[in-house]
Protein backbone atom coordinates (compact mmCIF):
# COMPACT_ATOMS: atom_id res chain seq x y z
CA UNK A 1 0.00 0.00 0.00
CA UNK A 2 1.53 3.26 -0.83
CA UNK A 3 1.63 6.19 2.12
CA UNK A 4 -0.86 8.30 0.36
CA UNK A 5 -3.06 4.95 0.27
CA UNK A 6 -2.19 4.40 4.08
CA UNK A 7 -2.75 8.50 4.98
CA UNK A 8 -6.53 7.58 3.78
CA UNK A 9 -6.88 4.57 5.12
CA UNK A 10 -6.01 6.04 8.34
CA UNK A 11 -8.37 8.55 8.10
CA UNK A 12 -11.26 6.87 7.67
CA UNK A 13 -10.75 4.67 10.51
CA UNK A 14 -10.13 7.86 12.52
CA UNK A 15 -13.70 9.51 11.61
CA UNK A 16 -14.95 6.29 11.81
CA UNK A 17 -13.88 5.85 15.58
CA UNK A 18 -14.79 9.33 16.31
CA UNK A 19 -18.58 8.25 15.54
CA UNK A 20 -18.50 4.85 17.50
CA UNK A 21 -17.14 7.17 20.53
CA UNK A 22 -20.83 9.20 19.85
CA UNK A 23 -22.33 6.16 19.61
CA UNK A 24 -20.97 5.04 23.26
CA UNK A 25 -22.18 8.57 24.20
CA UNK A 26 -25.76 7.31 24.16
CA UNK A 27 -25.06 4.54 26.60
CA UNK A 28 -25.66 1.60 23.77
CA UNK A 29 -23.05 -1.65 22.80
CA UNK A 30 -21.92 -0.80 19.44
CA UNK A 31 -21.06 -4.71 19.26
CA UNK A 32 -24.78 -5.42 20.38
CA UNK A 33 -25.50 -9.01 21.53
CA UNK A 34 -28.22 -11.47 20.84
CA UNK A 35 -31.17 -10.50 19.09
CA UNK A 36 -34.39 -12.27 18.62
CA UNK A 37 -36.89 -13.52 15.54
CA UNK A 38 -34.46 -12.68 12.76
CA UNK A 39 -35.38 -13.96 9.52
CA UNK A 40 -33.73 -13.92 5.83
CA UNK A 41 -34.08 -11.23 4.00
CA UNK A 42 -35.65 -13.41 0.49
CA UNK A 43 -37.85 -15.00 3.03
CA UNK A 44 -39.63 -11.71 4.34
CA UNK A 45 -40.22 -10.82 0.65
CA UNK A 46 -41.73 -14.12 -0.51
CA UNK A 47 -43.97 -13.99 2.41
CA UNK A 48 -44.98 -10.79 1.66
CA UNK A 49 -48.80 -10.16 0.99
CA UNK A 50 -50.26 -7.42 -1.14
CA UNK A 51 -52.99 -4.72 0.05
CA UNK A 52 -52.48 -6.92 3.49
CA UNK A 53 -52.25 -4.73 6.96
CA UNK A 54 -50.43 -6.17 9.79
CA UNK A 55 -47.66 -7.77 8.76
CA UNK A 56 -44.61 -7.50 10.88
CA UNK A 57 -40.51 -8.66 9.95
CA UNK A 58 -37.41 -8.39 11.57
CA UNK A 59 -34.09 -8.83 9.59
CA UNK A 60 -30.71 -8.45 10.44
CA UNK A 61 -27.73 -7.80 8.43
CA UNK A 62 -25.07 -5.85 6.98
CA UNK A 63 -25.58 -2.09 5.41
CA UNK A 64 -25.01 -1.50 2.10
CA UNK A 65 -26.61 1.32 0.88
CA UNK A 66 -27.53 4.32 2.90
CA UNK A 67 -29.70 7.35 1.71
CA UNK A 68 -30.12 10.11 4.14
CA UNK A 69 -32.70 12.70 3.24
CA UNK A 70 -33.72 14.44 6.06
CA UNK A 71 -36.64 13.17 8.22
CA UNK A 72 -36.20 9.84 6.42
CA UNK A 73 -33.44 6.99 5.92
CA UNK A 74 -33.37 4.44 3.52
CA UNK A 75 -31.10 1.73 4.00
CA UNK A 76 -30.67 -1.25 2.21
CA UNK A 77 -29.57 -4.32 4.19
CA UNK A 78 -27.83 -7.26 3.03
CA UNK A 79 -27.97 -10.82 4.31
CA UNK A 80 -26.99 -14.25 3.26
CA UNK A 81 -30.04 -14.13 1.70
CA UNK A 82 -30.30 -11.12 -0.27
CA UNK A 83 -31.56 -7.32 0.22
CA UNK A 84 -34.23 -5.81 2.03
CA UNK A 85 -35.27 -2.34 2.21
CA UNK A 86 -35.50 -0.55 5.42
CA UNK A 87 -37.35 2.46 6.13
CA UNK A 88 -36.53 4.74 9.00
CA UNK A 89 -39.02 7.61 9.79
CA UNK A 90 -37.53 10.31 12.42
CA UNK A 91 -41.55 10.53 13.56
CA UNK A 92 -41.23 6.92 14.56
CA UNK A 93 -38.10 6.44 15.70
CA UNK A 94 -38.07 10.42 17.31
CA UNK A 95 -35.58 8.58 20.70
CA UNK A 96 -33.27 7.24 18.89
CA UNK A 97 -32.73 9.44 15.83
CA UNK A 98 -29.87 10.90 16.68
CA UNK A 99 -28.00 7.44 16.84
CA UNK A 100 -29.41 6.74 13.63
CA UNK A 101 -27.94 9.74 12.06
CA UNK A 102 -24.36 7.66 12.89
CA UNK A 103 -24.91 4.62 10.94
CA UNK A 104 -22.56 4.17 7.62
CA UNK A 105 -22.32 2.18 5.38
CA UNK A 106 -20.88 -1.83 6.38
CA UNK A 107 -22.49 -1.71 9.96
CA UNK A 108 -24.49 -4.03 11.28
CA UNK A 109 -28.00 -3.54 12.28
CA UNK A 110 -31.02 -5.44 13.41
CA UNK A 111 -34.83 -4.03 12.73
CA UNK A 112 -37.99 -4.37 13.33
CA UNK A 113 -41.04 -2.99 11.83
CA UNK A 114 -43.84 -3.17 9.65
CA UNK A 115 -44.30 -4.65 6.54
CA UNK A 116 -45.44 -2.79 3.36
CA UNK A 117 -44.59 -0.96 0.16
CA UNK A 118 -43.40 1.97 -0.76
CA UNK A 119 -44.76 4.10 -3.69
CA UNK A 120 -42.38 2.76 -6.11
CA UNK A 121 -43.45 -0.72 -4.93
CA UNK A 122 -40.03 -1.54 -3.35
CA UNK A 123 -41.14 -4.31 -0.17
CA UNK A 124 -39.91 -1.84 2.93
CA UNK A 125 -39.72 -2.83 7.12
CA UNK A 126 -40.76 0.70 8.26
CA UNK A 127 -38.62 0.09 11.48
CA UNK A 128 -39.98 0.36 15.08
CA UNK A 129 -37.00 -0.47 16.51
CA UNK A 130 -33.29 -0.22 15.28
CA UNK A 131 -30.37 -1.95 17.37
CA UNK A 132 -26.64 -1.72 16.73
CA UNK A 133 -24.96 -4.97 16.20
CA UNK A 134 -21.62 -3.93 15.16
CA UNK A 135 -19.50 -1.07 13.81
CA UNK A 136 -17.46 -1.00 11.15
CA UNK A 137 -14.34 1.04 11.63
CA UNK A 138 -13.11 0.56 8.15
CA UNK A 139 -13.88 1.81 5.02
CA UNK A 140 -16.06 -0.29 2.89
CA UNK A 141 -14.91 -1.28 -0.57
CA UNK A 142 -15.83 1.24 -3.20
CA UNK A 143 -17.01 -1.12 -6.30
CA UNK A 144 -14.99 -0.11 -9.21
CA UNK A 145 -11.27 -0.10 -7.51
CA UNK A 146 -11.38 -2.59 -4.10
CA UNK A 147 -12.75 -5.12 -5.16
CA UNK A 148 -11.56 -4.75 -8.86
CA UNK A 149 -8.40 -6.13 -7.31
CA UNK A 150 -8.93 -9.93 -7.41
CA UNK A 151 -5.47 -10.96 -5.35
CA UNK A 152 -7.16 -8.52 -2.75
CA UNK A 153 -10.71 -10.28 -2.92
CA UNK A 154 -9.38 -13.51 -2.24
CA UNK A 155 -7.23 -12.41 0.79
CA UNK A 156 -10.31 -10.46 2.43
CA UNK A 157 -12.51 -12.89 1.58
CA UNK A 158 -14.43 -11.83 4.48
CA UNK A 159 -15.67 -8.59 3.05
CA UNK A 160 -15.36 -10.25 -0.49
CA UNK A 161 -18.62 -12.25 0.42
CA UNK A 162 -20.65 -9.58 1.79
CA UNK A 163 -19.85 -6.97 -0.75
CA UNK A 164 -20.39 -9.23 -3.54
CA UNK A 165 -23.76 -11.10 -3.89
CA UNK A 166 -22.85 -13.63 -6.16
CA UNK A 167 -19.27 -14.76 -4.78
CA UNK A 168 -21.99 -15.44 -1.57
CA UNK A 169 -23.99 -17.52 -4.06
CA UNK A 170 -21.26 -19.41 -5.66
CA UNK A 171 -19.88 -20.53 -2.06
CA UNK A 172 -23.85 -21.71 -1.36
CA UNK A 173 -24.16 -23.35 -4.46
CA UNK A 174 -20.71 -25.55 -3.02
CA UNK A 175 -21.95 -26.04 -0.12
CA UNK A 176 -25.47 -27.39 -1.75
CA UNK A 177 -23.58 -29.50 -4.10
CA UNK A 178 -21.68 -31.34 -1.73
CA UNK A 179 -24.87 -32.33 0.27
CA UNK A 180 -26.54 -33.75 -2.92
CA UNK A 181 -23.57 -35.71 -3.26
CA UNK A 182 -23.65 -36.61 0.36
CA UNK A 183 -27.22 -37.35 -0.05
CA UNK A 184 -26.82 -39.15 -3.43
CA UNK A 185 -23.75 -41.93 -1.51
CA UNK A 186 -25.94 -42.61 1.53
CA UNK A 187 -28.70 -43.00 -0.48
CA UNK A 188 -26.47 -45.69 -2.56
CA UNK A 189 -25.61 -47.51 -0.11
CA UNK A 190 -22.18 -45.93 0.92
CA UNK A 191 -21.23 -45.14 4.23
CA UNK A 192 -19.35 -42.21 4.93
CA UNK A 193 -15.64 -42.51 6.82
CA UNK A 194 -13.11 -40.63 7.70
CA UNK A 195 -9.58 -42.02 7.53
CA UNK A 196 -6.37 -40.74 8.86
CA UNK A 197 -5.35 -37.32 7.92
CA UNK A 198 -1.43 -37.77 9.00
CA UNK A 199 0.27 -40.38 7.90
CA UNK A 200 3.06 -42.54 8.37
CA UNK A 201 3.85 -42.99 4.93
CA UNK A 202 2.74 -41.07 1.96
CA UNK A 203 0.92 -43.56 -0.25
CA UNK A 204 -1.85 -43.67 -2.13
CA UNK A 205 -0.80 -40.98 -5.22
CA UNK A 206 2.78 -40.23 -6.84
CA UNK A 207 2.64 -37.03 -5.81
CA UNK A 208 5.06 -34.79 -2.92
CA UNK A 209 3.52 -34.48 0.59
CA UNK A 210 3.89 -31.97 3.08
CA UNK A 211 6.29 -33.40 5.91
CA UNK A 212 5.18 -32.58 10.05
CA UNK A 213 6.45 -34.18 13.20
CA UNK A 214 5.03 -35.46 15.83
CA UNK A 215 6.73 -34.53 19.15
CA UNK A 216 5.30 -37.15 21.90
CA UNK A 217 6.10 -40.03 19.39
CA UNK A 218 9.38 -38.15 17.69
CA UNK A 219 7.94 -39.41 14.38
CA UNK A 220 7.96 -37.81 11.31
CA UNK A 221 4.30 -38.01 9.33
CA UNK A 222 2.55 -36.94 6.13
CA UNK A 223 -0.18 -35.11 5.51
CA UNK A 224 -1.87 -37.12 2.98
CA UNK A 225 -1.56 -37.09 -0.40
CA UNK A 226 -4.70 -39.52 -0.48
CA UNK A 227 -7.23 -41.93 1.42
CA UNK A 228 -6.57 -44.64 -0.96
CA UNK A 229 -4.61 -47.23 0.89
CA UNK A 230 -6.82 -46.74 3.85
CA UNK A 231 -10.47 -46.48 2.35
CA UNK A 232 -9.34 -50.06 0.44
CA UNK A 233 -8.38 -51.50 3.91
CA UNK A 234 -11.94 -50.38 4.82
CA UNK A 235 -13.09 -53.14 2.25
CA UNK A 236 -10.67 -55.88 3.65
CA UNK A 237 -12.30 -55.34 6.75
CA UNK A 238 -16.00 -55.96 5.32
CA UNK A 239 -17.23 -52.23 4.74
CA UNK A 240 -18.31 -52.82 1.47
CA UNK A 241 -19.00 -49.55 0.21
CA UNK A 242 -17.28 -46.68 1.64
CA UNK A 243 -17.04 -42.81 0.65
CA UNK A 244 -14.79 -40.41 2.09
CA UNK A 245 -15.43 -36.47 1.27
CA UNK A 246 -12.06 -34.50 2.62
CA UNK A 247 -9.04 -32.84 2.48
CA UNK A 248 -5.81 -33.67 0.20
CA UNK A 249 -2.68 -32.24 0.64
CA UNK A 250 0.20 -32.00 -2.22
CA UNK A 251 3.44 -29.77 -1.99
CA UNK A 252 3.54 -28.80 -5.12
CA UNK A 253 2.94 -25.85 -7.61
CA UNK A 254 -0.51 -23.46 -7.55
CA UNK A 255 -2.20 -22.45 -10.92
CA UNK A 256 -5.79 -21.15 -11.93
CA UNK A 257 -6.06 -25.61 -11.31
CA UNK A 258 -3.92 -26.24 -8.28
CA UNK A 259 -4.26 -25.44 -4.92
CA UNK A 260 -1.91 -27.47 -2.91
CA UNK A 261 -4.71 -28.10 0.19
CA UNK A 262 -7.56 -29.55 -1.74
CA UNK A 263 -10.99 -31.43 -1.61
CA UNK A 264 -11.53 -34.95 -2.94
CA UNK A 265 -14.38 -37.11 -2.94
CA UNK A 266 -13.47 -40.80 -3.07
CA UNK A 267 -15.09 -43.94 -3.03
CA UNK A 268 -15.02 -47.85 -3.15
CA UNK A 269 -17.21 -50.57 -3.91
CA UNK A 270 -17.48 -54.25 -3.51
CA UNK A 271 -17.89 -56.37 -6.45
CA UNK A 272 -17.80 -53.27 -9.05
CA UNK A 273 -15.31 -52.65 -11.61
CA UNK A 274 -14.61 -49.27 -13.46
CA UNK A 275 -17.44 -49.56 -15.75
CA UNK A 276 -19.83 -49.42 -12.52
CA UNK A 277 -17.40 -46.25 -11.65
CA UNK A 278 -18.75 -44.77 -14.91
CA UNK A 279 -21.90 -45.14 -14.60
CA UNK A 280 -21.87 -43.84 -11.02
CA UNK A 281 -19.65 -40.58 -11.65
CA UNK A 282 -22.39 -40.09 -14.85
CA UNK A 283 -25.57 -40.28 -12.78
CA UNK A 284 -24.26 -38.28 -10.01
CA UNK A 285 -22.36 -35.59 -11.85
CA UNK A 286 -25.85 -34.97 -13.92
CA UNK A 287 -28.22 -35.04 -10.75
CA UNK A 288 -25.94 -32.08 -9.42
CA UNK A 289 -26.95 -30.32 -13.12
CA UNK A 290 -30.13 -31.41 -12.78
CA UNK A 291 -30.99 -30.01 -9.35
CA UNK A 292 -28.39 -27.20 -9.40
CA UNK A 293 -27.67 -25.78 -13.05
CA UNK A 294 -29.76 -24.05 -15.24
CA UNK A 295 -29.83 -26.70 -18.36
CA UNK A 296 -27.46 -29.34 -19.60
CA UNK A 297 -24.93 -26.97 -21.53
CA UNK A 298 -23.22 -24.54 -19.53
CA UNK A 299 -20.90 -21.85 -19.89
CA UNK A 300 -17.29 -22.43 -19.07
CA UNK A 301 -15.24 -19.53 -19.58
CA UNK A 302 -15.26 -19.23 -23.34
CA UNK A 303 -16.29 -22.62 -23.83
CA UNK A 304 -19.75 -24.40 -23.79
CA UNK A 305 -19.85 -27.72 -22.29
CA UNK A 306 -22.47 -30.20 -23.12
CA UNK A 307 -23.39 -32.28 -20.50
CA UNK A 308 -26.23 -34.41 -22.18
CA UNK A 309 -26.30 -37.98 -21.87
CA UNK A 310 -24.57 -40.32 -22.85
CA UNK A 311 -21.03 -39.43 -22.36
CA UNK A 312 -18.10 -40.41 -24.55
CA UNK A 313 -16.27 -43.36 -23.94
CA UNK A 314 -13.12 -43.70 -25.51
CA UNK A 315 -9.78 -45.65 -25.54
CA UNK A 316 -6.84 -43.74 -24.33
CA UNK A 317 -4.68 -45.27 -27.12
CA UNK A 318 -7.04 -44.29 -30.23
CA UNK A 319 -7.35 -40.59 -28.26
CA UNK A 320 -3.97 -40.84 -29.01
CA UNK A 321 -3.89 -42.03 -32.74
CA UNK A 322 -6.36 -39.46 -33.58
CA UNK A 323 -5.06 -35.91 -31.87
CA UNK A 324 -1.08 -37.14 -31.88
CA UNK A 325 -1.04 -39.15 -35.01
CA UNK A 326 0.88 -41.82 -33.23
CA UNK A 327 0.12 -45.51 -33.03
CA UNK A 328 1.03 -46.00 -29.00
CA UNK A 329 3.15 -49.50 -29.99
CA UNK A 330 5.05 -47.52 -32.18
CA UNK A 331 7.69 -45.92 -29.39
CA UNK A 332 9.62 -44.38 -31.89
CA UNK A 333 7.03 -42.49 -33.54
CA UNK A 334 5.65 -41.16 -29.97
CA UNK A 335 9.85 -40.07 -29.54
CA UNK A 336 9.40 -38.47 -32.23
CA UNK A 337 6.25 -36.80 -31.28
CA UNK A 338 7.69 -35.64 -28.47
CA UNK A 339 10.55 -34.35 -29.73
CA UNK A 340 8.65 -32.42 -32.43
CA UNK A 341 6.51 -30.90 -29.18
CA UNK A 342 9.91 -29.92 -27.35
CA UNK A 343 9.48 -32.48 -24.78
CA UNK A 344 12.83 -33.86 -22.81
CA UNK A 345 12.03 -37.25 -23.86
CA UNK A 346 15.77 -38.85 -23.55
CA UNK A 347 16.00 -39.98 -20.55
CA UNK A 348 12.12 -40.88 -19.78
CA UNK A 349 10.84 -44.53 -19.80
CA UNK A 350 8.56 -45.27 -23.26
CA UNK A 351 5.40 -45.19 -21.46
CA UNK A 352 6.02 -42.02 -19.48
CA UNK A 353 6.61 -40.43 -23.17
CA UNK A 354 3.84 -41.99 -24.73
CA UNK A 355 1.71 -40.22 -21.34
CA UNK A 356 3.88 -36.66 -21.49
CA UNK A 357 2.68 -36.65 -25.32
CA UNK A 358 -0.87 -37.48 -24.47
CA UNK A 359 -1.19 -34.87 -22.11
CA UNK A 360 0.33 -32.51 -24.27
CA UNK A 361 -1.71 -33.09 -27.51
CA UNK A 362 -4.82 -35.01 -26.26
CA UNK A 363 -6.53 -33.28 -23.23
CA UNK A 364 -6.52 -29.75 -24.76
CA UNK A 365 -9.40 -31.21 -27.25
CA UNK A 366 -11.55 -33.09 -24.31
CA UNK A 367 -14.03 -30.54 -24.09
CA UNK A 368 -17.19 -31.93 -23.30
CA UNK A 369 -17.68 -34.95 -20.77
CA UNK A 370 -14.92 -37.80 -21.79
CA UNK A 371 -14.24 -41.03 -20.10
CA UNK A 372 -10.89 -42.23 -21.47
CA UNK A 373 -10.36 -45.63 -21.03
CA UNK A 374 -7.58 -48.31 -20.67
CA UNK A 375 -4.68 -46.26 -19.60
CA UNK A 376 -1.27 -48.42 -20.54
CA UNK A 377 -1.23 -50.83 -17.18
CA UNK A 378 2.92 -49.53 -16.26
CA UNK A 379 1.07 -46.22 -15.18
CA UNK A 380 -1.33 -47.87 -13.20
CA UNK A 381 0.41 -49.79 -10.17
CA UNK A 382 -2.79 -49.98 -8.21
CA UNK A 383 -5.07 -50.85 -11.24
CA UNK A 384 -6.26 -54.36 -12.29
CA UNK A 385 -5.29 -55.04 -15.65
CA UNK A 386 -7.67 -55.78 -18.41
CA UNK A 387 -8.43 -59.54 -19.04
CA UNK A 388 -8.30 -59.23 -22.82
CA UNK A 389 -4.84 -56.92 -23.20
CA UNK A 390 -2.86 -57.38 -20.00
CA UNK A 391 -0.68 -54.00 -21.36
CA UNK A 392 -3.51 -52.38 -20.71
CA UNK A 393 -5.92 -51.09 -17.07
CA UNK A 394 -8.85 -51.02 -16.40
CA UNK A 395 -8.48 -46.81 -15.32
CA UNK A 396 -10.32 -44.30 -16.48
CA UNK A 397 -10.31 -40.47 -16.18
CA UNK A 398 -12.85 -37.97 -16.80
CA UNK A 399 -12.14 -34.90 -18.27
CA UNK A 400 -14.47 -32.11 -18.91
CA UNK A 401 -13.56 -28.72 -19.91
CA UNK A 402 -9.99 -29.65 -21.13
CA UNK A 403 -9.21 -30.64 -17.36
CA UNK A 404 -9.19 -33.85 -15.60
CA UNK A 405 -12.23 -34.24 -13.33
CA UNK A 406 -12.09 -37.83 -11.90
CA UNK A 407 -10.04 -40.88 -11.62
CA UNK A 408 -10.91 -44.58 -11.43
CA UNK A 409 -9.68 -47.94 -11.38
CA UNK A 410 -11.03 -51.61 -11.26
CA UNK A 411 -9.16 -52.05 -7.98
CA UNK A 412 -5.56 -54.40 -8.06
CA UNK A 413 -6.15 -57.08 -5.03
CA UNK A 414 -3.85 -59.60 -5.49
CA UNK A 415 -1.36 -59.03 -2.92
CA UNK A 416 1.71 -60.46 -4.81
CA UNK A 417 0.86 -58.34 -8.05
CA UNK A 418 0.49 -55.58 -6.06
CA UNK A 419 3.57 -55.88 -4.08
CA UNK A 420 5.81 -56.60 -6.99
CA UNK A 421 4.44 -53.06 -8.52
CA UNK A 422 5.16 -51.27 -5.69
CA UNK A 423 8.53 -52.68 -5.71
CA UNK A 424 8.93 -52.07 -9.43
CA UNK A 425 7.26 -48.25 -8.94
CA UNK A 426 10.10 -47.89 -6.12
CA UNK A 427 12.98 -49.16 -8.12
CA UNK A 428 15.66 -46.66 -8.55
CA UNK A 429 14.80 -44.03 -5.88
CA UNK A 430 16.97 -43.19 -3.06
CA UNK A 431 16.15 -44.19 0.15
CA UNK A 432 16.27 -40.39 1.32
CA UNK A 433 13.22 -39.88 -0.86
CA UNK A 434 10.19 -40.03 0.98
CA UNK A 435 8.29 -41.96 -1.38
CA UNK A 436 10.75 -44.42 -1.90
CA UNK A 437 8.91 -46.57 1.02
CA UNK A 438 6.84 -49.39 0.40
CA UNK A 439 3.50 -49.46 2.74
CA UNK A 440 3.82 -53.25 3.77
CA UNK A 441 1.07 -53.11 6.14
CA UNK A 442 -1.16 -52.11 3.07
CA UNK A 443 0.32 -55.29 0.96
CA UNK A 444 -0.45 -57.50 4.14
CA UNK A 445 -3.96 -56.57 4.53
CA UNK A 446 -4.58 -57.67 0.89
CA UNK A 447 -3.25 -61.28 2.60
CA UNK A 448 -6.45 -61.30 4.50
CA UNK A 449 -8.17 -60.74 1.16
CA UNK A 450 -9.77 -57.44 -0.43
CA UNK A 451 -12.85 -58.35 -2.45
CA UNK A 452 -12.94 -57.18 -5.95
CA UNK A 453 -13.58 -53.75 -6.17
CA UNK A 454 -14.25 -50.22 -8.33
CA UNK A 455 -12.75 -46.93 -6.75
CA UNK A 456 -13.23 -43.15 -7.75
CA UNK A 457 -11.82 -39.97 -6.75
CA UNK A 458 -13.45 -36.65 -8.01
CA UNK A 459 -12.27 -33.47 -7.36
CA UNK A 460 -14.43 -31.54 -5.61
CA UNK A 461 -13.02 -27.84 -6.37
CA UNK A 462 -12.84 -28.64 -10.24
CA UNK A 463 -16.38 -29.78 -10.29
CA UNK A 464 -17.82 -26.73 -8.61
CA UNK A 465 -15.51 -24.90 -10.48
CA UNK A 466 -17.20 -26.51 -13.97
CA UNK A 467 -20.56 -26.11 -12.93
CA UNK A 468 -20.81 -22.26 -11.88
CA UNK A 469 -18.51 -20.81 -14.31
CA UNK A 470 -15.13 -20.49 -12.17
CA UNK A 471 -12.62 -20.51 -14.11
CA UNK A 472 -10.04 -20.06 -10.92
CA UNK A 473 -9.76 -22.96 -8.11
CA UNK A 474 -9.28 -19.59 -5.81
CA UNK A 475 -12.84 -18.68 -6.85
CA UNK A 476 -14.13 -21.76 -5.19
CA UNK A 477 -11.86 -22.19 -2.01
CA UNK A 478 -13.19 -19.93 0.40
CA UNK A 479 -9.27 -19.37 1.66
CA UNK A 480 -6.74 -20.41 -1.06
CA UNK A 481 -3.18 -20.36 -0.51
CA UNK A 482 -1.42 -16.68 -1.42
CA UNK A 483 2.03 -15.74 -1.15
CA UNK A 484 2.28 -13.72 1.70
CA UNK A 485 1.98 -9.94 1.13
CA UNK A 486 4.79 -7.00 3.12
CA UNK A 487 2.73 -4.26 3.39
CA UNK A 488 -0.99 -3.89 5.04
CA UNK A 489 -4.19 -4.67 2.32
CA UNK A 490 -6.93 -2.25 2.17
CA UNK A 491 -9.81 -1.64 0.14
CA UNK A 492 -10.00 2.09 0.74
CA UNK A 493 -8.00 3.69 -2.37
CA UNK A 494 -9.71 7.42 -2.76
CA UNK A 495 -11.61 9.68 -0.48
CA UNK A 496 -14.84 10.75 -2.17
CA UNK A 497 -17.95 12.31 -1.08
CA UNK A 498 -20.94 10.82 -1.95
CA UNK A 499 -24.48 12.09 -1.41
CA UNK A 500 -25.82 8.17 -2.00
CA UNK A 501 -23.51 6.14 0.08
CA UNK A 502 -23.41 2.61 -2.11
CA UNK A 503 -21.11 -0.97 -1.73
């Protein structure tokens, strides 16, 4: 912030304490306390009756628009809800008028009243009673530079949601989501678990974790990278169907797609395989559209998904044919590929090639919903390989909007397959690297015997991300990770009078 942005900021706060020192003048709280029979704003309106005396509402909220003309305030007061006009008549509210005459804009306020219209047919509480709840001491944002700044909106998120209504709605719409989902599992069958957060070995992903100690047991532990390894011990122990929603953590880079603290929805089922997966991630994916969205193509950024049913299915290796022009047994052509899209191909194993020049010519076209199928099985260590092409597993991922959404398997339990993979995954790496450990415990618990299984993972932040137009995972975490910042964030940038006070 520069000093002439600071000398501002400053003095706003100062006129602003100067009134909350009035305010204590008339022997109220200015930080109020409980107050009774509050309803949402949207919920006073629909109740509402025309040409109908006698109708009473109190609200409570946030102001954020304040017109003082005399003998009369109108204020319009925010919620979680929405707006709601209040009226305030100095012939009604003669005792306390000259309190009122300190309210600003961003203070809190609770009021009740009567219910009617005013002559421009605007749904008005013509208040009885006005209490303070809490006064704001800084300035509120002023629309067009504040909250212009996006780094600023997500680091104040907490005027961010207040100041604008539909960064409110898109954090509702989440939080609906999620419980359809939630609803949509138990109503499956699935019973939700919750499986260790720290870990003593980082398994599950090929990904790096975020390394913590634990001083009573002088142990080092992981924040996980995934549930995997312990959901699927869930099924060796008879659960068998089991969903986890919760928190992943991977210390890596951030981007408009990565946040490195991030929420995953994952799930396992008895006796399924990956084509159940598909059908499960399809139904559920399309009741959230259903119940949530406003049709079946939506607007992401510049693109327009389609979301109809049914979705593609198709073969990671013929994806490949078609948008690389390379047959995926022919290694040399996929070198060449890769060479021709400046990939460091010469030391990489063939299939990690063949998957570097999938990513880099494939997934760019995978616009609308896309299972692809049958990843190449040496990228799959805890997959189940196909019965008809062993080369191949029985994976999938979804992507939608050129980004992956989900990942699936038809799940590996035979204990000696899956330890020799681990083993093979692990050849190489130095025992100093922390993934270079092999989670025996998980390889003896297939001994007891895991049934045959399907498992998914969605991502929940790219999913609600999709489906209300976010085209930033910070738009969608209600605190995502920043670089930390060296001088004080404010949203007051210019003093100007204003004769309609307006957030």
């Amino acid at each position: 912030m520069t000093d002439q942005a600071s000398s501002i900021t400053n003095k706003f706060e100062q006129q602003r304490r100067e009134k909350l020192q009035k305010m204590k003048a008339f022997q109220i709280d200015p930080y109020g306390g409980r107050f009774e029979g509050v309803c949402f704003a949207e919920d006073v309106k629909a109740g509402y009756i025309d040409d109908t005396e006698g109708q009473h509402a109190c609200c409570a909220g946030r102001i954020v628009l304040l017109r003082d003309i005399g003998k009369l305030i109108f204020i319009t007061l925010r919620d979680s809800s929405g707006t709601i006009q209040l009226g305030l008549s100095q012939k009604l509210l003669a005792d306390q008028w000259p309190l009122l005459k300190l309210l600003e804009l961003g203070d809190i306020v609770g009021a009740r009243g009567s219910l009617g219209k005013t002559k421009t047919g605007e749904i008005t509480i013509w208040a009885e009673e006005i209490t303070l709840l809490s006064k704001m001491l800084l300035q509120p944002p002023e629309k067009f530079h504040g909250l212009a700044d996006v780094d600023m909106r997500y680091r104040m998120r907490y005027v961010d949601l207040w100041a604008n209504p539909e960064v409110m709605q898109r954090f509702k719409m989440r939080s609906a989501m999620v419980a359809t989902m939630r609803r949509f599992l138990t109503e499956s069958g699935f019973l939700e678990v919750e499986t260790p957060m720290m870990q003593a070995l980082a398994g599950g992903a090929a990904a790096r974790p975020f390394v913590t100690h634990h001083n009573a047991l002088d142990l080092d532990l992981f924040l996980r990278i995934a549930p995997e390894l312990f959901l699927k011990r869930l099924l060796v122990g008879g659960m068998e169907k089991v969903f986890e929603i919760n928190r992943n953590f991977r210390n890596e880079g951030l981007s408009i797609r990565h946040n490195p603290e991030f929420t995953m929805m994952e799930l396992y089922q008895a006796y399924a395989d990956y084509n159940v997966m598909m059908d499960l991630t399809e139904e559920m994916v399309c009741l959230l559209i259903e119940k949530h969205c406003d049709g079946w193509k939506l607007p992401f950024g510049n693109l327009e998904i389609d979301y109809y049913r049914p979705w593609r299915r198709a073969k990671y290796a013929d994806l490949l044919k078609e948008h690389a022009g390379c047959d995926i047994e022919d290694v040399a052509a996929v070198r060449a590929k890769a060479r021709q899209l400046e990939l460091n191909e010469a030391n990489m194993d063939d299939v990690v090639v063949i998957n570097e020049v999938f990513e880099a010519t494939v997934e760019e076209h995978l616009v609308n919903p896309t299972f692809v199928i049958d990843y190449p099985a040496a990228i799959c260590p805890l997959t189940k390989q196909s019965k008809a092409d062993p080369r191949y597993a029985e994976r999938f991922e979804l992507f939608i909007g050129k980004m992956e959404l989900a990942n699936a398997y038809t799940e590996l339990n035979d204990p000696d397959v899956q330890e020799a993979n681990f083993r093979s995954q692990l050849r190489g790496l130095s025992t100093e690297e922390t993934m270079a450990k092999m989670d025996e415990d998980f390889v003896n618990a297939l001994k007891y015997g895991m049934p045959p299984a399907g498992g998914l993972g969605v991502g929940i932040d790219r999913l609600i991300m999709l489906l209300t137009n976010a085209t930033s995972i910070r738009d969608v975490v209600l605190f995502p990770l920043l670089k930390p910042l060296t001088a004080k964030t404010n949203f007051a940038t210019e003093d100007t009078e204003v004769t309609e006070e307006k957030i």
